[in-house]
N, C-alpha and C. Protein backbone atom coordinates (compact mmCIF):
# COMPACT_ATOMS: atom_id res chain seq x y z
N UNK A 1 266.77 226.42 243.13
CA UNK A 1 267.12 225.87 241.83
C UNK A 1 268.18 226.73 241.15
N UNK A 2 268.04 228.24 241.24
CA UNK A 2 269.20 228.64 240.80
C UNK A 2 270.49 228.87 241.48
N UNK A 3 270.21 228.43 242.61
CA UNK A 3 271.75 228.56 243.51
C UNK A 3 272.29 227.35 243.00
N UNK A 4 271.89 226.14 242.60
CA UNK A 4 271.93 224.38 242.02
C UNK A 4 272.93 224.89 240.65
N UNK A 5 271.95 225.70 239.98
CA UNK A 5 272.62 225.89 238.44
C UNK A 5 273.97 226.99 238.75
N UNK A 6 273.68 227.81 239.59
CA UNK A 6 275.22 229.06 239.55
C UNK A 6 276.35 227.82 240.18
N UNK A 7 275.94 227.10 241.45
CA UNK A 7 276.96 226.33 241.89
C UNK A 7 277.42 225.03 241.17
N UNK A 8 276.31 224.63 239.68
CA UNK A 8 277.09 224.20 238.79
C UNK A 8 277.90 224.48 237.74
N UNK A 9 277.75 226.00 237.76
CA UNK A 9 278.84 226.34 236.63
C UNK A 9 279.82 227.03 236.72
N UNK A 10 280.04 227.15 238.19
CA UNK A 10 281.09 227.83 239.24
C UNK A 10 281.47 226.19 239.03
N UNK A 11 281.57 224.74 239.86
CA UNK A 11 282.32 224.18 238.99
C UNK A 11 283.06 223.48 238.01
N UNK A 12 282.02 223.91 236.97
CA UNK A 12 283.05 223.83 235.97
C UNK A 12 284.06 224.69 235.14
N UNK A 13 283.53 226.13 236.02
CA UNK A 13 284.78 226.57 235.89
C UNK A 13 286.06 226.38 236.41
N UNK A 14 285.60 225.86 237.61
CA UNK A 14 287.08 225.71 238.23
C UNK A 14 287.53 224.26 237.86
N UNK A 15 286.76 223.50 237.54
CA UNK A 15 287.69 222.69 236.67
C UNK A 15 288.23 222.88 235.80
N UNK A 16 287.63 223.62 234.81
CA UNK A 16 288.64 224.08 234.12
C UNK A 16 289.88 224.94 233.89
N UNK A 17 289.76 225.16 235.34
CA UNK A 17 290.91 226.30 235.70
C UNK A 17 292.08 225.46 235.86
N UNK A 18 291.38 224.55 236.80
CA UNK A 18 292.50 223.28 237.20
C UNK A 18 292.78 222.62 235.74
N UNK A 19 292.44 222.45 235.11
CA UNK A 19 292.78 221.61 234.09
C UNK A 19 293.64 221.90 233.16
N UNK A 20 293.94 223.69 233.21
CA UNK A 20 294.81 224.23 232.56
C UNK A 20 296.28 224.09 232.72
N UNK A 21 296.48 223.78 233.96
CA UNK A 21 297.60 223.49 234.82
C UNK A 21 298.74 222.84 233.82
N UNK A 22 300.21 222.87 233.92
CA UNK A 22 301.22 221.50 233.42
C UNK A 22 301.81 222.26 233.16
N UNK A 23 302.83 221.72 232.89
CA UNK A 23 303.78 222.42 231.45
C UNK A 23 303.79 222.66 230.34
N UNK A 24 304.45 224.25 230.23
CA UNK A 24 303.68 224.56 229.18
C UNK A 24 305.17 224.51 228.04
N UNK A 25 306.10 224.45 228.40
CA UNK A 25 307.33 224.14 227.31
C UNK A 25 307.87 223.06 226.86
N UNK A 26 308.98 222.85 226.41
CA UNK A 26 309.30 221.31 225.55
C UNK A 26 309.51 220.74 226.90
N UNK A 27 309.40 219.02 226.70
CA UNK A 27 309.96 217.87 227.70
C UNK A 27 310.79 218.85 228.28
N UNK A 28 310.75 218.26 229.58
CA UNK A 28 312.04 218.90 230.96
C UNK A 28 311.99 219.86 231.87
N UNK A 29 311.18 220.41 230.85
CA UNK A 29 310.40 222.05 231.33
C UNK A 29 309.55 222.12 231.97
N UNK A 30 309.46 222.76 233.47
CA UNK A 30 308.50 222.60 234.39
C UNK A 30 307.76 224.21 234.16
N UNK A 31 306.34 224.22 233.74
CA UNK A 31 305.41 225.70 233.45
C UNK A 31 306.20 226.60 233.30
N UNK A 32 307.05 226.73 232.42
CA UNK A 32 307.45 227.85 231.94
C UNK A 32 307.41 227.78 230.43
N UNK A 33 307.23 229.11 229.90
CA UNK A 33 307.19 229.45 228.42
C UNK A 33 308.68 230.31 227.97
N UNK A 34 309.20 229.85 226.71
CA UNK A 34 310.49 230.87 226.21
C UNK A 34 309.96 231.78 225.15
N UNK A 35 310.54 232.79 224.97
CA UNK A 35 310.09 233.68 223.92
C UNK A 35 311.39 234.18 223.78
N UNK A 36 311.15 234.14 222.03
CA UNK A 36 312.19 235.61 221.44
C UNK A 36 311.00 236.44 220.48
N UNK A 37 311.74 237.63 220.63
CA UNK A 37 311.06 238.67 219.72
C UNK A 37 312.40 239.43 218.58
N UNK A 38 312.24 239.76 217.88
CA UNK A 38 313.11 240.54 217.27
C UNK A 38 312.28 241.54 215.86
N UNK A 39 313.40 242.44 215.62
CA UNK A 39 313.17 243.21 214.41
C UNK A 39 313.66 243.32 212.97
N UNK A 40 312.76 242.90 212.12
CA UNK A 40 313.10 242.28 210.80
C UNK A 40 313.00 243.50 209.82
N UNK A 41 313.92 244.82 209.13
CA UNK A 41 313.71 245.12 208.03
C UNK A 41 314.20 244.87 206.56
N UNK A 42 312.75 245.62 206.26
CA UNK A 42 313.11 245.08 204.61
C UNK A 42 313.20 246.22 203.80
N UNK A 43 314.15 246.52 203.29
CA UNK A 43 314.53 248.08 202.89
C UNK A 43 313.72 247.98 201.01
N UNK A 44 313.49 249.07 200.68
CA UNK A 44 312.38 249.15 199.75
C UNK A 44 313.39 248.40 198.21
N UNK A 45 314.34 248.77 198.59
CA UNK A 45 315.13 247.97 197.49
C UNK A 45 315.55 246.62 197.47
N UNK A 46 314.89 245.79 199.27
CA UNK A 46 315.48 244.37 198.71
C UNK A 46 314.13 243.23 198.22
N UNK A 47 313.09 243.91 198.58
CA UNK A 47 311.97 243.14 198.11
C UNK A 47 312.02 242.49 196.75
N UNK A 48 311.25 241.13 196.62
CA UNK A 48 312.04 240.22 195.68
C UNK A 48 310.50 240.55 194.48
N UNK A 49 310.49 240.92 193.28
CA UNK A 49 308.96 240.13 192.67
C UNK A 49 308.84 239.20 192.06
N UNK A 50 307.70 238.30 192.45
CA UNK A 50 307.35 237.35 192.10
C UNK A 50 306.30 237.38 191.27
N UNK A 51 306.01 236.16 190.39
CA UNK A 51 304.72 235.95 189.72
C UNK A 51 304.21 234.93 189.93
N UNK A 52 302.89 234.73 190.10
CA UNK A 52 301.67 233.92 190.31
C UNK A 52 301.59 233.40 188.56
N UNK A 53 300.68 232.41 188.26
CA UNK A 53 300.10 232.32 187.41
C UNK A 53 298.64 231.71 187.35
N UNK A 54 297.85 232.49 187.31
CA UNK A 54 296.46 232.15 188.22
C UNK A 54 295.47 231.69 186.78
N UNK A 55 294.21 232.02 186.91
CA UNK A 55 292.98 230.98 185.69
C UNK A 55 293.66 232.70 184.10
N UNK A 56 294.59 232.45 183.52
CA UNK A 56 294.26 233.39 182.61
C UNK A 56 295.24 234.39 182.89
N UNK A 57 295.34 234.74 183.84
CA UNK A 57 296.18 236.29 184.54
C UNK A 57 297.77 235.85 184.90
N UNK A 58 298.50 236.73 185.51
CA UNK A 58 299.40 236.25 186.44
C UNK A 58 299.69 237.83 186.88
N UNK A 59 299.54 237.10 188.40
CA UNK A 59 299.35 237.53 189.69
C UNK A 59 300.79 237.98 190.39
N UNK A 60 301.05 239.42 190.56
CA UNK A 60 302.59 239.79 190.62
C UNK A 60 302.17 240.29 192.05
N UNK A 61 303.50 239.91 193.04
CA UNK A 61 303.48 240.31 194.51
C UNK A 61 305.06 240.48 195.08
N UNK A 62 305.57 240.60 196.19
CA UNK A 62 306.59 240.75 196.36
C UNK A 62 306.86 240.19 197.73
N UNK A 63 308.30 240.15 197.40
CA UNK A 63 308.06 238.69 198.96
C UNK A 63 309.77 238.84 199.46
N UNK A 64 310.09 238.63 200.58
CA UNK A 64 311.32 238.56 201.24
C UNK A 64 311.47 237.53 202.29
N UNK A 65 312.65 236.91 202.28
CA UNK A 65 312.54 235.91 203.22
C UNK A 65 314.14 236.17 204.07
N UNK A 66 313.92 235.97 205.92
CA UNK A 66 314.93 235.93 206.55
C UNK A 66 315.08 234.82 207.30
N UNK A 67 316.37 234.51 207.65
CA UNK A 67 317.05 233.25 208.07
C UNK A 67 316.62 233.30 209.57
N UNK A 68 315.82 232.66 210.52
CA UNK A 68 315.46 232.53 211.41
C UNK A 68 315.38 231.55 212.55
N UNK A 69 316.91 231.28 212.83
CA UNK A 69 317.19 229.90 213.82
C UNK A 69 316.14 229.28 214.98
N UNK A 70 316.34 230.78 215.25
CA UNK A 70 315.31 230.78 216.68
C UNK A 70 313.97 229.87 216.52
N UNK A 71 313.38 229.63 215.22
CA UNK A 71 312.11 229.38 214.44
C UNK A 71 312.68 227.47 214.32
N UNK A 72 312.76 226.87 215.08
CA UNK A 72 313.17 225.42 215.12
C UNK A 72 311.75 224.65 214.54
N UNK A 73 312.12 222.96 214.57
CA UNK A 73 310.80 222.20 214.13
C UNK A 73 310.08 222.59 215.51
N UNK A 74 310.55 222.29 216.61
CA UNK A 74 309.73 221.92 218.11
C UNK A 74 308.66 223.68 217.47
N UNK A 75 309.31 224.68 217.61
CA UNK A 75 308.83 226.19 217.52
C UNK A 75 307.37 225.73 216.63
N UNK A 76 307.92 225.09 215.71
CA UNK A 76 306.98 225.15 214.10
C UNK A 76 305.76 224.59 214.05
N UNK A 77 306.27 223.59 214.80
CA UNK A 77 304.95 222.47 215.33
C UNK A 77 304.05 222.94 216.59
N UNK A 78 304.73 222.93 217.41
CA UNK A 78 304.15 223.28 218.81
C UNK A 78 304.09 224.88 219.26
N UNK A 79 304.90 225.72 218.84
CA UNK A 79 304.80 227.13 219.31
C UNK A 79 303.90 228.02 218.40
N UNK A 80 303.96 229.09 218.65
CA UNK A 80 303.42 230.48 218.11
C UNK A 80 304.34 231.19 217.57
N UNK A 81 303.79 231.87 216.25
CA UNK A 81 305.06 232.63 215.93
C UNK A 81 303.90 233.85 215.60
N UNK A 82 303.76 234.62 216.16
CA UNK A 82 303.46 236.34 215.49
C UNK A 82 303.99 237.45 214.99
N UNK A 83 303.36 237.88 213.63
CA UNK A 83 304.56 238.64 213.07
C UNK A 83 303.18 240.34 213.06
N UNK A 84 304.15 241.18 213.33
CA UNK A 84 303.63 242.59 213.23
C UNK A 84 303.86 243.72 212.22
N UNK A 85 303.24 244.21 211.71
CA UNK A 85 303.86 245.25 210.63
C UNK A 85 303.83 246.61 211.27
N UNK A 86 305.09 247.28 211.65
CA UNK A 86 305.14 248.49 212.40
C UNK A 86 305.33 249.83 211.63
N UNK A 87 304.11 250.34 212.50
CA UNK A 87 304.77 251.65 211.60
C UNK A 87 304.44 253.30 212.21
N UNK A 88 304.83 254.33 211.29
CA UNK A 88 304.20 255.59 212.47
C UNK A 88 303.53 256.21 212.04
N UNK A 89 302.69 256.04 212.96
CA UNK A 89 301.25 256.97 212.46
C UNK A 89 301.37 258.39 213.18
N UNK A 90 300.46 259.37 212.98
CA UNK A 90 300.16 260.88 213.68
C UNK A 90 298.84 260.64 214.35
N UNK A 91 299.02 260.61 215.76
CA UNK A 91 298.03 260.58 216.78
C UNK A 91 297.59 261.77 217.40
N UNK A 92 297.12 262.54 218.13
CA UNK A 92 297.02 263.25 218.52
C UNK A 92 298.06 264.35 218.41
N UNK A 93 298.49 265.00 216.90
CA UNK A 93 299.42 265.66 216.93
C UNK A 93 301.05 265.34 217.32
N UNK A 94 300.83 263.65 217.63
CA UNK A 94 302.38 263.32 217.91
C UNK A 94 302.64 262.09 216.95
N UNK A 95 303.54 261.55 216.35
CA UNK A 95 303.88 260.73 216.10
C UNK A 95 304.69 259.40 217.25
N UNK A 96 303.44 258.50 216.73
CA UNK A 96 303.83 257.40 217.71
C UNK A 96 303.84 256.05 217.22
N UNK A 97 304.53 254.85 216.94
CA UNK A 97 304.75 253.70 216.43
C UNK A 97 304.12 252.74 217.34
N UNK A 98 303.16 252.04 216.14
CA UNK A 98 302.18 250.81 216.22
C UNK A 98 302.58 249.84 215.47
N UNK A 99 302.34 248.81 216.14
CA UNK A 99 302.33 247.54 215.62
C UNK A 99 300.83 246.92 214.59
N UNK A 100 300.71 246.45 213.79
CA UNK A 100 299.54 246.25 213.41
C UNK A 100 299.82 244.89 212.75
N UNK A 101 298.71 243.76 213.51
CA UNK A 101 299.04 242.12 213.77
C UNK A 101 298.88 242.08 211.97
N UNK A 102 300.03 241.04 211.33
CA UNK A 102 299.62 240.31 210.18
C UNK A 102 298.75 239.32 210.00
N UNK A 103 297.94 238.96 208.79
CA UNK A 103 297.73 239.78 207.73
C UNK A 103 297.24 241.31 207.81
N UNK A 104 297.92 242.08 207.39
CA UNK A 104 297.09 243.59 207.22
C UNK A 104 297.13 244.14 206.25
N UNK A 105 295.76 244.97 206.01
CA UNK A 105 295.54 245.51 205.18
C UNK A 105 295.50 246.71 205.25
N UNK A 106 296.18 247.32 203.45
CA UNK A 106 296.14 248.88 203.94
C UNK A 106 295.04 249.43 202.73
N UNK A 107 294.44 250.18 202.86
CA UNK A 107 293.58 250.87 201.91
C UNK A 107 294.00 251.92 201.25
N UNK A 108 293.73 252.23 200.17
CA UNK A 108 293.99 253.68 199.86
C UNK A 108 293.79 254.19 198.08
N UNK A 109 294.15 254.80 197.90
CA UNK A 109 293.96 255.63 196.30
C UNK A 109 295.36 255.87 195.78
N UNK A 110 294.99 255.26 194.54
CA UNK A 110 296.72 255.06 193.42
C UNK A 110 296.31 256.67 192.50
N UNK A 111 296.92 257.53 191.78
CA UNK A 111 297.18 258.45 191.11
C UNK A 111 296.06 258.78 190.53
N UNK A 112 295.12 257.83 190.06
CA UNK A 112 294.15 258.17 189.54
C UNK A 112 292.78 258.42 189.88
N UNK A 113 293.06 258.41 191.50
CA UNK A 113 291.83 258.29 191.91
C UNK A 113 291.11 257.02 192.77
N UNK A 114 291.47 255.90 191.73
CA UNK A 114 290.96 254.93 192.07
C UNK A 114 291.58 254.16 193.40
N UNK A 115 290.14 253.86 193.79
CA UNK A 115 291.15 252.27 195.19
C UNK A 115 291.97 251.43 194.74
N UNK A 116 292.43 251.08 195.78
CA UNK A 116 293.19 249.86 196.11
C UNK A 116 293.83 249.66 197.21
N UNK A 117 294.27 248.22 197.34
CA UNK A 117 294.62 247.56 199.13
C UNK A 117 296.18 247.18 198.30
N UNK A 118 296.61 246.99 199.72
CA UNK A 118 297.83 246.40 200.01
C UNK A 118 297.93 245.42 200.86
N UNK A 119 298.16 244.51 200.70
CA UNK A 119 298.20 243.19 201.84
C UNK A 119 299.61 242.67 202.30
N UNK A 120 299.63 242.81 203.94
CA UNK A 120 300.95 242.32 204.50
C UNK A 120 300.48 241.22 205.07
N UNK A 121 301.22 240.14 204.71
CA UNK A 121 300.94 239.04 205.29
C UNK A 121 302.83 238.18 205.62
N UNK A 122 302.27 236.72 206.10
CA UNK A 122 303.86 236.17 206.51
C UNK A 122 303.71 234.80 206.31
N UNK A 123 304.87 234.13 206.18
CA UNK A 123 304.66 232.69 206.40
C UNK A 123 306.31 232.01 206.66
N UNK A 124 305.64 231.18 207.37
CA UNK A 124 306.58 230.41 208.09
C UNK A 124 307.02 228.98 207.45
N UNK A 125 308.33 228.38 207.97
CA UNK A 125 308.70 227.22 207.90
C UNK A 125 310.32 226.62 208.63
N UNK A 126 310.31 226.13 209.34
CA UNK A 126 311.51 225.98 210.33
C UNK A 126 312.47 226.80 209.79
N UNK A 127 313.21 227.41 210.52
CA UNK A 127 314.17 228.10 210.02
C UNK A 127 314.34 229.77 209.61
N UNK A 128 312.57 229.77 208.98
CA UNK A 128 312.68 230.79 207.45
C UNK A 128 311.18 231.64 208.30
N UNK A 129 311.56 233.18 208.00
CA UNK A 129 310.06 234.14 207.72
C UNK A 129 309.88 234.27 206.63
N UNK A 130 309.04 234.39 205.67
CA UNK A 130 308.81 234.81 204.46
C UNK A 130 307.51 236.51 205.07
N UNK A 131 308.37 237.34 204.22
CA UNK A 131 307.17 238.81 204.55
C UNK A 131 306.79 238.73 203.11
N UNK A 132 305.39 239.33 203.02
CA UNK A 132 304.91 238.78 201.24
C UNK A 132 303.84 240.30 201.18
N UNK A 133 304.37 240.99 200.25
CA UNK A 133 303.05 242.44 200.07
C UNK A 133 302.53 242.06 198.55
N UNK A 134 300.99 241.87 198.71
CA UNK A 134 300.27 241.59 197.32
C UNK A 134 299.33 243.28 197.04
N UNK A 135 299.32 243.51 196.14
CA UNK A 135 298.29 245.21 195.83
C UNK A 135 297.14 244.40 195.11
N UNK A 136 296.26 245.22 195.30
CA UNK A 136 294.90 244.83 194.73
C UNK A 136 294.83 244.69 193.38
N UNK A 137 295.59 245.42 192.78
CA UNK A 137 295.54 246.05 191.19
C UNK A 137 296.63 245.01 190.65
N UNK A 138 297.38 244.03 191.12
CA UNK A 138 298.96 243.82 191.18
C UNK A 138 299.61 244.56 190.53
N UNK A 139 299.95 245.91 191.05
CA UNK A 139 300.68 246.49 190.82
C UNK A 139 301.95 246.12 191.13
N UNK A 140 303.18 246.01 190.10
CA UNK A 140 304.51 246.04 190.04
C UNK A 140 305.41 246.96 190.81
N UNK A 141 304.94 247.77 191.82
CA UNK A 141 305.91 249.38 192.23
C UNK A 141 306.65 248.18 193.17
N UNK A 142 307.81 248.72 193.45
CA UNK A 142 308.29 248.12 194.26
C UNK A 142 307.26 248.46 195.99
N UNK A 143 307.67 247.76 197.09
CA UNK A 143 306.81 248.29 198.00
C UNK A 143 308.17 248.84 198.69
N UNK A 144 307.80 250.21 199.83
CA UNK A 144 308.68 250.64 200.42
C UNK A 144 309.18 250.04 201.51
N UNK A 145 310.17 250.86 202.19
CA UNK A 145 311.17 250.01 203.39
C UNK A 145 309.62 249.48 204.28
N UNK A 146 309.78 248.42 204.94
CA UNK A 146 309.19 248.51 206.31
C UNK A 146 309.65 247.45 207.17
N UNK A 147 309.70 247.64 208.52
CA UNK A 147 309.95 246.98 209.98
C UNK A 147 308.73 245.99 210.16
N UNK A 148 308.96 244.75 210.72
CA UNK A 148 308.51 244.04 211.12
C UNK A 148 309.06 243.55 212.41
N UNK A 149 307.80 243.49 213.21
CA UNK A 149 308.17 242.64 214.57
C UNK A 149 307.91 241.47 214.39
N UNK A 150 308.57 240.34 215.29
CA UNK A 150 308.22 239.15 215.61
C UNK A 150 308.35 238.80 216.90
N UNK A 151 307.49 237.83 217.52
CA UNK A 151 307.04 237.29 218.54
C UNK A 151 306.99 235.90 218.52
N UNK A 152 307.61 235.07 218.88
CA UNK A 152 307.48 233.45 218.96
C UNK A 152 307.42 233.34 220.41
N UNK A 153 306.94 231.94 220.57
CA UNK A 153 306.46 231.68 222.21
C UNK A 153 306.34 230.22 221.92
N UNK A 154 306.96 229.26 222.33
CA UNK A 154 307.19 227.69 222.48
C UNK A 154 307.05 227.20 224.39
């Protein structure tokens, strides 16, 4: 009885292995995938601020947007786009640069002691990246330079 049940789910795995099969890019394209990646900075002086206006408050964040061809409708609809916030940390006594997937969050303590986050997040729309940093506190500081990777896959 259990050789019945392992040799039924042996296959459905392999159906589903098989089933994964085709093409995986636009019409024409026989199983292949395209990718671009590139590197997006945003220097601490071009970040834009914005205001929210939320129940009572308004909600201040900062946001930048780059011109991104590569980022088509077919991309927008059907592909992946991943964006990374890079940066360098001290590892074992060396400094070494990580990627860390968006949305991310950073933690930490403002002058007085107290917490607060920083949120990197992104958004898309044919054409366009938008990079967007919100603070917990909405704090107004400008935010500093930082690099962003991107990754699309159609």
């Amino acid at each position: 009885m259990k050789m019945k049940k392992l040799l039924g789910c042996l296959l459905i795995v392999m159906v589903g292995i098989v089933a994964c099969e085709g093409p995986m890019g636009p019409p024409g394209k026989d199983a292949e995938f395209v990718r671009f990646t590139g590197d997006y900075d945003v220097y601490a002086g071009d970040w834009i601020p914005r205001i929210e206006e939320g129940d009572g408050y308004f909600f201040h964040y900062f946001e930048y947007e780059f011109r991104v061809p590569q980022l088509t409708n077919y991309v927008f609809d059907k592909g992946f786009v991943g964006c990374y916030l890079v940066q360098k940390i001290i590892y074992n006594q060396r400094e070494n640069l990580v990627q860390r997937p968006l949305p991310y969050t950073i933690y930490g303590f403002n002058d007085f002691g107290e917490p607060y986050s920083e949120n990197y997040s992104f958004e898309t729309r044919p054409g366009y990246i938008k990079f967007i940093v919100k603070y917990s506190d909405f704090d107004e500081i400008q935010p500093l330079t930082c690099t962003f990777h991107v990754v699309m896959m159609w």
